[in-house]
C-alpha atoms as a PDB file:
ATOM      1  CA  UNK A   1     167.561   0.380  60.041  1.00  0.00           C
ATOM      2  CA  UNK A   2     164.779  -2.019  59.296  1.00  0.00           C
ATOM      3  CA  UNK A   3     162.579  -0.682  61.176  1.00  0.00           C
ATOM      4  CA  UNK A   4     163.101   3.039  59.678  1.00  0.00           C
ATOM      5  CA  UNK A   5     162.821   1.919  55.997  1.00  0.00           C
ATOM      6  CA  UNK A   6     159.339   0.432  56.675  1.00  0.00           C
ATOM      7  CA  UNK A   7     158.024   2.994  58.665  1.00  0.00           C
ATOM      8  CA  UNK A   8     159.720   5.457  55.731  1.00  0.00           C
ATOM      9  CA  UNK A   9     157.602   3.100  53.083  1.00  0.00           C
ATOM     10  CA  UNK A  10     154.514   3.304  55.654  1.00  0.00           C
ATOM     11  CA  UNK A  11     154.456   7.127  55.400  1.00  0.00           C
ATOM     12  CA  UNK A  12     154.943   7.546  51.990  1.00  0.00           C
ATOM     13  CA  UNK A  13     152.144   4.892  50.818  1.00  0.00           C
ATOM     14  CA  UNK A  14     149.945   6.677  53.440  1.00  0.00           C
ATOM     15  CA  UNK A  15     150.503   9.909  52.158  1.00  0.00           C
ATOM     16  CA  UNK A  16     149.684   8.735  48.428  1.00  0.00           C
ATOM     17  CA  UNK A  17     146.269   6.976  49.827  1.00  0.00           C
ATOM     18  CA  UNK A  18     145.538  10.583  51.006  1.00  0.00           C
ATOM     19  CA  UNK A  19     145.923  11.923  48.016  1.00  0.00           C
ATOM     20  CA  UNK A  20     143.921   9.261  46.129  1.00  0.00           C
ATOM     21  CA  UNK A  21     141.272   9.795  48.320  1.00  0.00           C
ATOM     22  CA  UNK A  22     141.398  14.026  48.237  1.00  0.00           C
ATOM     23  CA  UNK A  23     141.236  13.655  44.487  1.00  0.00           C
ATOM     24  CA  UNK A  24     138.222  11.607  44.549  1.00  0.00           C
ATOM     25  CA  UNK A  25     136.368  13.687  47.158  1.00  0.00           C
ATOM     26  CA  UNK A  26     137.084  16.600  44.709  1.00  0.00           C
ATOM     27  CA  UNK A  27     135.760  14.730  41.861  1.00  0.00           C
ATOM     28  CA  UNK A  28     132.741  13.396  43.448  1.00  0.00           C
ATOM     29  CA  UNK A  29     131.781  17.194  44.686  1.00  0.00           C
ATOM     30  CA  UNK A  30     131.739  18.354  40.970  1.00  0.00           C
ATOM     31  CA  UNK A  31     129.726  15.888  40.155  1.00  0.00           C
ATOM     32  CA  UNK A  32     127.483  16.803  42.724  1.00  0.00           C
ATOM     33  CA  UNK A  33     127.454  20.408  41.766  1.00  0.00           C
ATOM     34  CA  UNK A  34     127.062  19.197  38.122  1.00  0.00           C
ATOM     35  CA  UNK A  35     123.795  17.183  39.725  1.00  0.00           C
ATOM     36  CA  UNK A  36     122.650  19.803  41.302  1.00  0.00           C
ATOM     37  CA  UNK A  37     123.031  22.177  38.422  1.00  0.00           C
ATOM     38  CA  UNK A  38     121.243  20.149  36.319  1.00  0.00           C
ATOM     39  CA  UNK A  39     118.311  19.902  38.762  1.00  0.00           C
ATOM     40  CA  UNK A  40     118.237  23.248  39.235  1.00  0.00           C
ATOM     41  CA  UNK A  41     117.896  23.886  35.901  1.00  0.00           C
ATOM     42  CA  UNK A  42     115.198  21.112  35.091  1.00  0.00           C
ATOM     43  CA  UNK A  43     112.986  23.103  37.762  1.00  0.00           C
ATOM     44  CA  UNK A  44     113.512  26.709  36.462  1.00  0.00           C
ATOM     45  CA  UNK A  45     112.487  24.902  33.008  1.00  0.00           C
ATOM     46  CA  UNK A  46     109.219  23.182  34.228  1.00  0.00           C
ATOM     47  CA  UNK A  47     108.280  26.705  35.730  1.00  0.00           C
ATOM     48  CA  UNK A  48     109.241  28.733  33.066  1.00  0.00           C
ATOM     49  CA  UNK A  49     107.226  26.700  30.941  1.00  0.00           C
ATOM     50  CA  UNK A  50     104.571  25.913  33.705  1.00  0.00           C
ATOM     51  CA  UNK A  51     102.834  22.896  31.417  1.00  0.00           C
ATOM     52  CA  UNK A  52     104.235  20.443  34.051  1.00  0.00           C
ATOM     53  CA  UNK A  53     101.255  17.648  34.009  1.00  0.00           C
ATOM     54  CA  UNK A  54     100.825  17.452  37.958  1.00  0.00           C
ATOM     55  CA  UNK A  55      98.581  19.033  40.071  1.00  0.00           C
ATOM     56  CA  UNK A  56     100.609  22.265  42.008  1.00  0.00           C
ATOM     57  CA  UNK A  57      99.363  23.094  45.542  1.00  0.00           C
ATOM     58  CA  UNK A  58     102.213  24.832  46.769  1.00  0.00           C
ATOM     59  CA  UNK A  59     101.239  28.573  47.013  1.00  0.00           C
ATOM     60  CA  UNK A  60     105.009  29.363  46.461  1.00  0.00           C
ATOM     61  CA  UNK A  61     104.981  27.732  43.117  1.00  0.00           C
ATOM     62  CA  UNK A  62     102.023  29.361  42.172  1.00  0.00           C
ATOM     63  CA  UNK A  63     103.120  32.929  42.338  1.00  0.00           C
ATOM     64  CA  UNK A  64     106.194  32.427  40.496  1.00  0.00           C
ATOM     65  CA  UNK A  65     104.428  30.704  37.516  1.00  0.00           C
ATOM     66  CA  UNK A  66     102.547  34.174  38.119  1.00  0.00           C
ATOM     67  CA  UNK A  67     105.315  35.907  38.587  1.00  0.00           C
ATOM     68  CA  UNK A  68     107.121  35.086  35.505  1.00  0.00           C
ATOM     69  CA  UNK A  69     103.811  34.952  33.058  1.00  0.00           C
ATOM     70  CA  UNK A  70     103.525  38.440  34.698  1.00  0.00           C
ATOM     71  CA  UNK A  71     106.999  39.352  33.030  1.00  0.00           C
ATOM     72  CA  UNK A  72     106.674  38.117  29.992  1.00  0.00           C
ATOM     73  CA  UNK A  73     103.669  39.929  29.235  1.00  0.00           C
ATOM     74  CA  UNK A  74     105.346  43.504  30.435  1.00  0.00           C
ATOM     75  CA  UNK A  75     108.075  42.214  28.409  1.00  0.00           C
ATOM     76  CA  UNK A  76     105.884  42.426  25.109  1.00  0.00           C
ATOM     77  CA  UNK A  77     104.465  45.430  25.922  1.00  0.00           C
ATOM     78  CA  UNK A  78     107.256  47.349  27.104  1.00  0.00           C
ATOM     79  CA  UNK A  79     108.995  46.247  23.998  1.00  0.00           C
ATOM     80  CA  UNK A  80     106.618  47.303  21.591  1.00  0.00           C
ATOM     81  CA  UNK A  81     105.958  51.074  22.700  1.00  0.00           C
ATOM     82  CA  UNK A  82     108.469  52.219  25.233  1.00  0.00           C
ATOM     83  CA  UNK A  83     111.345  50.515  23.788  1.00  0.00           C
ATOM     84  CA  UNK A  84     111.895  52.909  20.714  1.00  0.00           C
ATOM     85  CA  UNK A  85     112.384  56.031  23.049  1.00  0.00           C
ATOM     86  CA  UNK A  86     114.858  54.389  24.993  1.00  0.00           C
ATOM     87  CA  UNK A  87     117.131  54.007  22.150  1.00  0.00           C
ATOM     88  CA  UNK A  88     116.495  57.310  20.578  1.00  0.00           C
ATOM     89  CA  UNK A  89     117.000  58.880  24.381  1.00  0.00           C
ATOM     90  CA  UNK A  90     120.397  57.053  23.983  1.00  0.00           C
ATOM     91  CA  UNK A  91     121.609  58.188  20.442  1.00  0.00           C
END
């Protein structure tokens, strides 16, 4: 009977260890998406921006800095003329 009751208490603290330790792999992986997020984020920002004071030699980089200047000039100009027909097309 001994035996049973400790093997009984054995499986049960087991079980709660697992748990313990399933909760805090759960809470370290949002963390790590939160991380992640926030680097993500920081790097969109610096190339959005593009003012970043270091020297950029990746090719990559450079033609989305491009890219996105690119955009935000047809952005302007797209707003100013073609943007009134679009609503009036709608109405």
């Amino acid at each position: 009977m001994e035996v049973r009751t400790k093997e009984k208490e054995l499986k049960r603290a087991y079980k709660e260890r697992m748990n313990e330790l399933k909760e805090e792999i759960r809470q370290n992986k949002v963390e790590k998406r939160k991380r992640v997020e926030r680097v993500k984020k920081k790097k969109e920002n610096i190339l959005r921006v593009g003012m970043k004071l270091q020297k950029i030699t990746n090719p990559k980089t450079l033609t989305k800095i491009a890219k996105l200047k690119q955009k935000k000039l047809l952005k302007g100009s797209v707003g100013e003329c073609g943007g009134a027909r679009k609503r009036e097309m709608r109405d």
